[in-house]
N, C-alpha and C. Protein backbone atom coordinates (compact mmCIF):
# COMPACT_ATOMS: atom_id res chain seq x y z
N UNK A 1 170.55 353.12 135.30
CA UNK A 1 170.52 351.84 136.00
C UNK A 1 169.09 351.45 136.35
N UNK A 2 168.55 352.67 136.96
CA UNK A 2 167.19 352.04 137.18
C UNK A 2 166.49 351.73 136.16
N UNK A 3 166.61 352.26 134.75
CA UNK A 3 166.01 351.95 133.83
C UNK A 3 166.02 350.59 133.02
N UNK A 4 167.32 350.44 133.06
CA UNK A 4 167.81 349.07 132.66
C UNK A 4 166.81 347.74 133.66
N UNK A 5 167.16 348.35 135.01
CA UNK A 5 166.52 347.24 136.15
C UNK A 5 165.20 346.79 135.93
N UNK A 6 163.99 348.15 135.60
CA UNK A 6 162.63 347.86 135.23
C UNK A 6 162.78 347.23 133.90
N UNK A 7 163.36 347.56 133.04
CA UNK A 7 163.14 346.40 131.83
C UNK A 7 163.98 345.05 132.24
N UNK A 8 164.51 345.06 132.88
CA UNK A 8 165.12 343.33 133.40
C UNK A 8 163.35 343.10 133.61
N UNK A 9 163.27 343.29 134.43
CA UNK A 9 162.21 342.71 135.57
C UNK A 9 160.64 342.87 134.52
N UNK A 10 160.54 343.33 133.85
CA UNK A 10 159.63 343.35 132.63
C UNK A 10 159.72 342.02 131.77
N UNK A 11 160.92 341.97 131.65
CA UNK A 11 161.31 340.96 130.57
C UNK A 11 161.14 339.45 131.39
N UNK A 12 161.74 339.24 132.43
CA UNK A 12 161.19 338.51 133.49
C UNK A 12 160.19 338.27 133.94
N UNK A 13 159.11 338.81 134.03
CA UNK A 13 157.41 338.96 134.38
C UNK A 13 157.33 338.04 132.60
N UNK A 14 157.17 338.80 131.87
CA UNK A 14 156.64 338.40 130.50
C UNK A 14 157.13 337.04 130.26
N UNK A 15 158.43 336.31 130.33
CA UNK A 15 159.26 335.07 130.67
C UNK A 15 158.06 334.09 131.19
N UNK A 16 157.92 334.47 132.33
CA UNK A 16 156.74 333.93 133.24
C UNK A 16 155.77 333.16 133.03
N UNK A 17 154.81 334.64 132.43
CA UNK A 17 153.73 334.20 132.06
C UNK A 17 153.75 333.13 130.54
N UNK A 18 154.88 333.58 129.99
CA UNK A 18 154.69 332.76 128.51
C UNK A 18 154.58 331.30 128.98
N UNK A 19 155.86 330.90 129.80
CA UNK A 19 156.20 329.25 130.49
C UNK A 19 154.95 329.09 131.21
N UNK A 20 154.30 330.09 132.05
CA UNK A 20 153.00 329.10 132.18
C UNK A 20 151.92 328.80 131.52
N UNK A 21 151.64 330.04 130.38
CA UNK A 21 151.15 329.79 129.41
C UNK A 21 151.11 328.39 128.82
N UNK A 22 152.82 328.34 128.22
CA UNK A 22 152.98 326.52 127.80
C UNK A 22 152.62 325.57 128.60
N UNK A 23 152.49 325.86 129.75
CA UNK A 23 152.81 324.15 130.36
C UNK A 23 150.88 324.56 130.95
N UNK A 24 150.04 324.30 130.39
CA UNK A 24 148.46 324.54 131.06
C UNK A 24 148.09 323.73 130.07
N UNK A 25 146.75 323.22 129.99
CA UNK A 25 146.18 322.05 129.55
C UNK A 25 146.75 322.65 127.81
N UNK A 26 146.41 321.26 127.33
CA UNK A 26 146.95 320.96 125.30
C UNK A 26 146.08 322.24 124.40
N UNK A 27 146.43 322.61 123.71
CA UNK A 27 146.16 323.35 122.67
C UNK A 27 145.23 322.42 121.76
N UNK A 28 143.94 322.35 122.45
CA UNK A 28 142.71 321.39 121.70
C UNK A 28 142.09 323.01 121.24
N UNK A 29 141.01 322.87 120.36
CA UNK A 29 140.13 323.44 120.04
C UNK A 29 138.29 322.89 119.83
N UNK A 30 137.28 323.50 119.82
CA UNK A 30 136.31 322.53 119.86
C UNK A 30 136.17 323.24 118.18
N UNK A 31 135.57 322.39 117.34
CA UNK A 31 135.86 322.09 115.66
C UNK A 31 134.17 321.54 115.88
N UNK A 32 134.14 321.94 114.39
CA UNK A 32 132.66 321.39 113.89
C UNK A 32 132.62 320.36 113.05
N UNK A 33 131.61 319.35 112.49
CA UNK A 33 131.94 318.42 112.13
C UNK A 33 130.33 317.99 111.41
N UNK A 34 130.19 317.22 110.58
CA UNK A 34 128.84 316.86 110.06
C UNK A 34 128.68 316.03 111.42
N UNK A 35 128.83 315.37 112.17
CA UNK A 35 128.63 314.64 113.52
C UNK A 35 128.58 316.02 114.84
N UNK A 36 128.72 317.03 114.65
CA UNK A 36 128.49 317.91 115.71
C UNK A 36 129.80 318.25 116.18
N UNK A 37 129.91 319.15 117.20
CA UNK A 37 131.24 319.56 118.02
C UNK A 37 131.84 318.83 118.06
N UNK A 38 133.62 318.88 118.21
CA UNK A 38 133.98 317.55 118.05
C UNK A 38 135.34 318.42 118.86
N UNK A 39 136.58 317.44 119.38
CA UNK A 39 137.55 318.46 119.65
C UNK A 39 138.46 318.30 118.51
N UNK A 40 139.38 319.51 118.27
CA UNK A 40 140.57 319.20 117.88
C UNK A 40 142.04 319.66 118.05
N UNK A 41 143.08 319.14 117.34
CA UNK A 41 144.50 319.29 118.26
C UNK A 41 144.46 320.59 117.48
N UNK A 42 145.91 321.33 117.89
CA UNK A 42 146.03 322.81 117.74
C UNK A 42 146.24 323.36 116.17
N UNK A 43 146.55 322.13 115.41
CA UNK A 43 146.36 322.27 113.93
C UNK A 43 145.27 321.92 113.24
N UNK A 44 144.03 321.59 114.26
CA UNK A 44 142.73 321.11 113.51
C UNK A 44 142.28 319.82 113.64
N UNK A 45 143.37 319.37 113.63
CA UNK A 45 143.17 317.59 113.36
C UNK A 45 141.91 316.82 114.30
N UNK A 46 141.52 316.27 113.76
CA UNK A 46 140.03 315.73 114.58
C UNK A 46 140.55 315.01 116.06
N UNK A 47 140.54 314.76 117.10
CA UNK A 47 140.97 313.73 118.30
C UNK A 47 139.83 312.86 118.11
N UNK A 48 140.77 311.88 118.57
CA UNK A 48 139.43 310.74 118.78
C UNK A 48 139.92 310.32 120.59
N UNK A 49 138.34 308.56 120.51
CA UNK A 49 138.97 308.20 122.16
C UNK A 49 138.76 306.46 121.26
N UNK A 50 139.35 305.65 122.22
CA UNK A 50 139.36 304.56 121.87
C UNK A 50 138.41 303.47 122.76
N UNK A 51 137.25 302.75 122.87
CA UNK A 51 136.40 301.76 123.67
C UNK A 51 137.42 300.80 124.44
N UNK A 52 138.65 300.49 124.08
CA UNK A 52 139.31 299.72 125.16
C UNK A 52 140.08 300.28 125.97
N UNK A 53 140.31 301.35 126.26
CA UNK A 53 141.11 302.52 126.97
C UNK A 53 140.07 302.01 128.45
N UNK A 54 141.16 302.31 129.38
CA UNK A 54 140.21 302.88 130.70
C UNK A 54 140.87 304.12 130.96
N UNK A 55 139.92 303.88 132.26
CA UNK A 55 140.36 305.89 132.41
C UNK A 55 141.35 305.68 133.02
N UNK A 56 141.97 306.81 132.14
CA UNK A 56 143.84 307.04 132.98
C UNK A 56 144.64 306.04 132.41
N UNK A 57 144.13 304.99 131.23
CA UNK A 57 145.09 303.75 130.92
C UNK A 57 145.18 303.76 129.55
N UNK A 58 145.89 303.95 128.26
CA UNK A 58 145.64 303.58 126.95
C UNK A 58 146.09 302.18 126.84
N UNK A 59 145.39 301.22 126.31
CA UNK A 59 145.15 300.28 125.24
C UNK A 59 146.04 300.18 123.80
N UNK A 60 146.23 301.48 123.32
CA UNK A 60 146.36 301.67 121.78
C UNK A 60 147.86 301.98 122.17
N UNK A 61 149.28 300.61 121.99
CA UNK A 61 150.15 300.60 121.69
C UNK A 61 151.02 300.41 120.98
N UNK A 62 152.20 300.37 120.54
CA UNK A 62 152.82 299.61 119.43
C UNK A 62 152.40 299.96 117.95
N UNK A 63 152.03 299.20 117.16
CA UNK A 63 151.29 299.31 115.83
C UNK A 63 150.14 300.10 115.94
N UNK A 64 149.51 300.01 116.95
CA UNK A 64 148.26 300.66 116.85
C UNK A 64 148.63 302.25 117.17
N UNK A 65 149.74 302.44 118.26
CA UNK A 65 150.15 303.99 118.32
C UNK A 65 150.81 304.77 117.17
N UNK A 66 150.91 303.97 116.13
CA UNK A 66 151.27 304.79 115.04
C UNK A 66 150.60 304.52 113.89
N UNK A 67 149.08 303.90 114.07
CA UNK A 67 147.94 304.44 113.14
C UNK A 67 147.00 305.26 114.25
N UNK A 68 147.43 305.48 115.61
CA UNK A 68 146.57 306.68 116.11
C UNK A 68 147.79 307.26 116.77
N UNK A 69 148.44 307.95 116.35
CA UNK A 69 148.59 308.81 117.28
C UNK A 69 148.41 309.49 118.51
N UNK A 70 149.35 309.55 119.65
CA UNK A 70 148.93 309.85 121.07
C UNK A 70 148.81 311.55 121.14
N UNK A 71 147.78 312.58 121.70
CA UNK A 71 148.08 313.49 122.04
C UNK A 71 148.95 313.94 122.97
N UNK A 72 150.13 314.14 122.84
CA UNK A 72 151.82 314.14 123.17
C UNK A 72 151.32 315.32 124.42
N UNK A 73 151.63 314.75 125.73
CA UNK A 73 152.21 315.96 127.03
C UNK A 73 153.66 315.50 126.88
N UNK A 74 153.93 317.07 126.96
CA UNK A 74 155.47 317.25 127.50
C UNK A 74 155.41 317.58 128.77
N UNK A 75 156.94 317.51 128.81
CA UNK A 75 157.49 317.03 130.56
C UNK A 75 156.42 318.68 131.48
N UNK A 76 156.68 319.75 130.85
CA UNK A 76 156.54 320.80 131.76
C UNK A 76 155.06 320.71 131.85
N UNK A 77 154.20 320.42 131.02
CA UNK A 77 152.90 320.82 130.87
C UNK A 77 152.21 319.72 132.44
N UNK A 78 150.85 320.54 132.57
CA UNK A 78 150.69 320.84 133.63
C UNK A 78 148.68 320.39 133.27
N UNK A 79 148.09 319.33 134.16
CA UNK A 79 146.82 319.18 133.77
C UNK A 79 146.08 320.68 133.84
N UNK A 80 144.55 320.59 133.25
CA UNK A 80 143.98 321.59 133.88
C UNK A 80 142.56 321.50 133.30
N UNK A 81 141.19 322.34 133.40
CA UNK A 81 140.03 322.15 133.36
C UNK A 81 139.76 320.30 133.14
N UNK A 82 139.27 320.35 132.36
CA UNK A 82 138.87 318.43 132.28
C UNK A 82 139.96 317.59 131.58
N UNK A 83 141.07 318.31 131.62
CA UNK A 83 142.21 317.62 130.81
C UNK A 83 143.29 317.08 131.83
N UNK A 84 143.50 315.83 131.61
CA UNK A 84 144.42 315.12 132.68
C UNK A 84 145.64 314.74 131.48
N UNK A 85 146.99 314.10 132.28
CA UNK A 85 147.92 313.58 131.77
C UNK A 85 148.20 312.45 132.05
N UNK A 86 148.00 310.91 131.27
CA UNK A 86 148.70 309.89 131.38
C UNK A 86 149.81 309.32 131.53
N UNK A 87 150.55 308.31 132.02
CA UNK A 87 151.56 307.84 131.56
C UNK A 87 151.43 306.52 130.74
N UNK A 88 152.23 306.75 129.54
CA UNK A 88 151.92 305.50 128.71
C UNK A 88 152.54 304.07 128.89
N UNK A 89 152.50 302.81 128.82
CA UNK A 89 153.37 302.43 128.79
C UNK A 89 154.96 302.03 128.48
N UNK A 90 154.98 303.33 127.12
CA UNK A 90 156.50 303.29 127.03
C UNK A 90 157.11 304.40 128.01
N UNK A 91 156.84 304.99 128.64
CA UNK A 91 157.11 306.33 130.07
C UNK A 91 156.87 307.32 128.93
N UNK A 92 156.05 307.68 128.08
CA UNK A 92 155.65 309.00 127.48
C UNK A 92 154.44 309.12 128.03
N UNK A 93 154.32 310.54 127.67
CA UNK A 93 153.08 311.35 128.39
C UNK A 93 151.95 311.49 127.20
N UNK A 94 150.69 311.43 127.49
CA UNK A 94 149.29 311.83 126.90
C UNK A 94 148.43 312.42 127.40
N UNK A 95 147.60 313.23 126.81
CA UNK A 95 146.42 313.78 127.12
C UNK A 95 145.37 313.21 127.37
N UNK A 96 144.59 313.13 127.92
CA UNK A 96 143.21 312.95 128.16
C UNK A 96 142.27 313.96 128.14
N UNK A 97 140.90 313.07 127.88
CA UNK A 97 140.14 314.44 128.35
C UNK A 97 138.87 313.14 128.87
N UNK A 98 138.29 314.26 130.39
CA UNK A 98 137.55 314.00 130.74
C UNK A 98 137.80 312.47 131.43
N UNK A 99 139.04 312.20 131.46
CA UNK A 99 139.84 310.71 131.73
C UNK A 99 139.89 309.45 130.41
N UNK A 100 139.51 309.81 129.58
CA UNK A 100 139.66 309.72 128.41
C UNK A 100 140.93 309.79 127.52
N UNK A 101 141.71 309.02 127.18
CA UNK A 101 143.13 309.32 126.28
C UNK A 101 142.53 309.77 124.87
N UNK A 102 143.52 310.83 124.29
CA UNK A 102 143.18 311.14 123.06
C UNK A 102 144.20 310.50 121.82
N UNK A 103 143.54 310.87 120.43
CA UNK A 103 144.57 310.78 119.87
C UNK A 103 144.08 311.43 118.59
N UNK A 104 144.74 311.29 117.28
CA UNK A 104 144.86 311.48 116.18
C UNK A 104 144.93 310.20 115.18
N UNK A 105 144.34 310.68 113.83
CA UNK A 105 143.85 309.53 112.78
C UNK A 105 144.88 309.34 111.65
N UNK A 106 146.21 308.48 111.79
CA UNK A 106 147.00 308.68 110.88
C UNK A 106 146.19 308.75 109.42
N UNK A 107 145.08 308.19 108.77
CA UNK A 107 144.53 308.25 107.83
C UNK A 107 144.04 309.57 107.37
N UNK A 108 143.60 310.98 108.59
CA UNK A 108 142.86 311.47 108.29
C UNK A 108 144.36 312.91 107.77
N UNK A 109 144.02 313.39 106.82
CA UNK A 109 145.11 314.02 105.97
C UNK A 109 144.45 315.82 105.72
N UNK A 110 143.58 315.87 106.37
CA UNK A 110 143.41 317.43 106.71
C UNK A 110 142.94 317.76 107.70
N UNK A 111 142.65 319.26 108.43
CA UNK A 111 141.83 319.86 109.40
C UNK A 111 140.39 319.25 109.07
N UNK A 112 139.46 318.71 109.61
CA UNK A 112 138.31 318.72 109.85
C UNK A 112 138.04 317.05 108.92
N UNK A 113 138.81 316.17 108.44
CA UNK A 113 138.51 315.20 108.02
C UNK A 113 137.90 313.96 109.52
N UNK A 114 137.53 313.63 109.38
CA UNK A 114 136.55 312.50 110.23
C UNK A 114 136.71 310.71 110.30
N UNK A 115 137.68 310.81 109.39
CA UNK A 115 137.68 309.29 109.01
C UNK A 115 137.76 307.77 110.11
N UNK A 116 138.21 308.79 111.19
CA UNK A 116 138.42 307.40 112.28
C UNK A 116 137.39 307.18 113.12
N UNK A 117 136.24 308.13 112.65
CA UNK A 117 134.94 307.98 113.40
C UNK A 117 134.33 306.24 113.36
N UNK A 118 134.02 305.57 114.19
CA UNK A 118 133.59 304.07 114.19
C UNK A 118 134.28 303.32 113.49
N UNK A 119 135.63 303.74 113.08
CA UNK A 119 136.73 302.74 113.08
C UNK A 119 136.83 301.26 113.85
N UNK A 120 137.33 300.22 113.65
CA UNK A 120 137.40 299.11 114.35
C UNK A 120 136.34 298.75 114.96
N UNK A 121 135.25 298.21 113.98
CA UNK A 121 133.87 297.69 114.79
C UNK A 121 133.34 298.70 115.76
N UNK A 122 133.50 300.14 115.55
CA UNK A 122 132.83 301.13 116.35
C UNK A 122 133.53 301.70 117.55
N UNK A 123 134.89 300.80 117.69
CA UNK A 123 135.92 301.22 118.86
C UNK A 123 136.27 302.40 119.04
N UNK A 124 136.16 303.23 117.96
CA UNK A 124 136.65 304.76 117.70
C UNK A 124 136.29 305.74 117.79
N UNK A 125 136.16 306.83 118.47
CA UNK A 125 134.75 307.94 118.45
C UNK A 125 135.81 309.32 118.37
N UNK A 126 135.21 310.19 117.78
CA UNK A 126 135.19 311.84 117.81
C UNK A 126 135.24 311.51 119.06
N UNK A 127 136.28 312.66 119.73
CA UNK A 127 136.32 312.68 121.12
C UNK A 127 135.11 314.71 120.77
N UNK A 128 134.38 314.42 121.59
CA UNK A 128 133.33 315.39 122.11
C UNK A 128 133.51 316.44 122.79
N UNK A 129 133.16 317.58 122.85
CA UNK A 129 133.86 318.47 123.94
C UNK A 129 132.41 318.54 124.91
């Protein structure tokens, strides 16, 4: 019995830490780039930020959210170092960084491609780490 009890309570501890694991700032990485450090989402993909965004507000809705892509918070996740969470206007959640909304380049079609860099008259930037 007691043996059984310490592996309950093992398995429970480990439970734990995984769920807080998940829910702590997005699975960005900082990525290199012929433009310098750059961030990216947890499969590589370049983030960008957008010039009409304010902080804490995205701009980029509708048509435009599905040639950029939002960096998606889910419900549990939890801000942390320079990474905040938005609410969008449709009630979905985004990332930020630095108060900054992020996103992704539907055009750009591998890890480390760049293409949405000065997109739209320069509106578009490598988000920076």
């Amino acid at each position: 019995m007691t043996k059984l009890t310490i592996r309950s309570l093992l398995i429970v501890a480990a439970s734990f830490a995984t769920i807080s694991a998940a829910n702590a700032a997005p699975l960005t990485k900082t990525g290199t780039s012929d433009k310098g450090p750059i961030l990216t989402d947890a499969r590589g993909m370049s983030l960008y930020t957008f010039d009409k965004d304010t902080e804490g507000k995205s701009a980029c809705n509708g048509p435009c959210a599905t040639n950029w892509p939002v960096l998606k918070a889910e419900a549990g996740d939890k801000p942390g170092d320079n990474y905040t969470i938005i609410s969008r206007d449709d009630g979905s959640r985004q990332w930020a960084y630095k108060g900054k909304p992020l996103y992704t380049f539907a055009k750009d079609q591998k890890a480390g491609d760049i293409t949405g860099d000065g997109f739209l008259n320069g509106t578009w930037h490598l988000a920076k780490p």
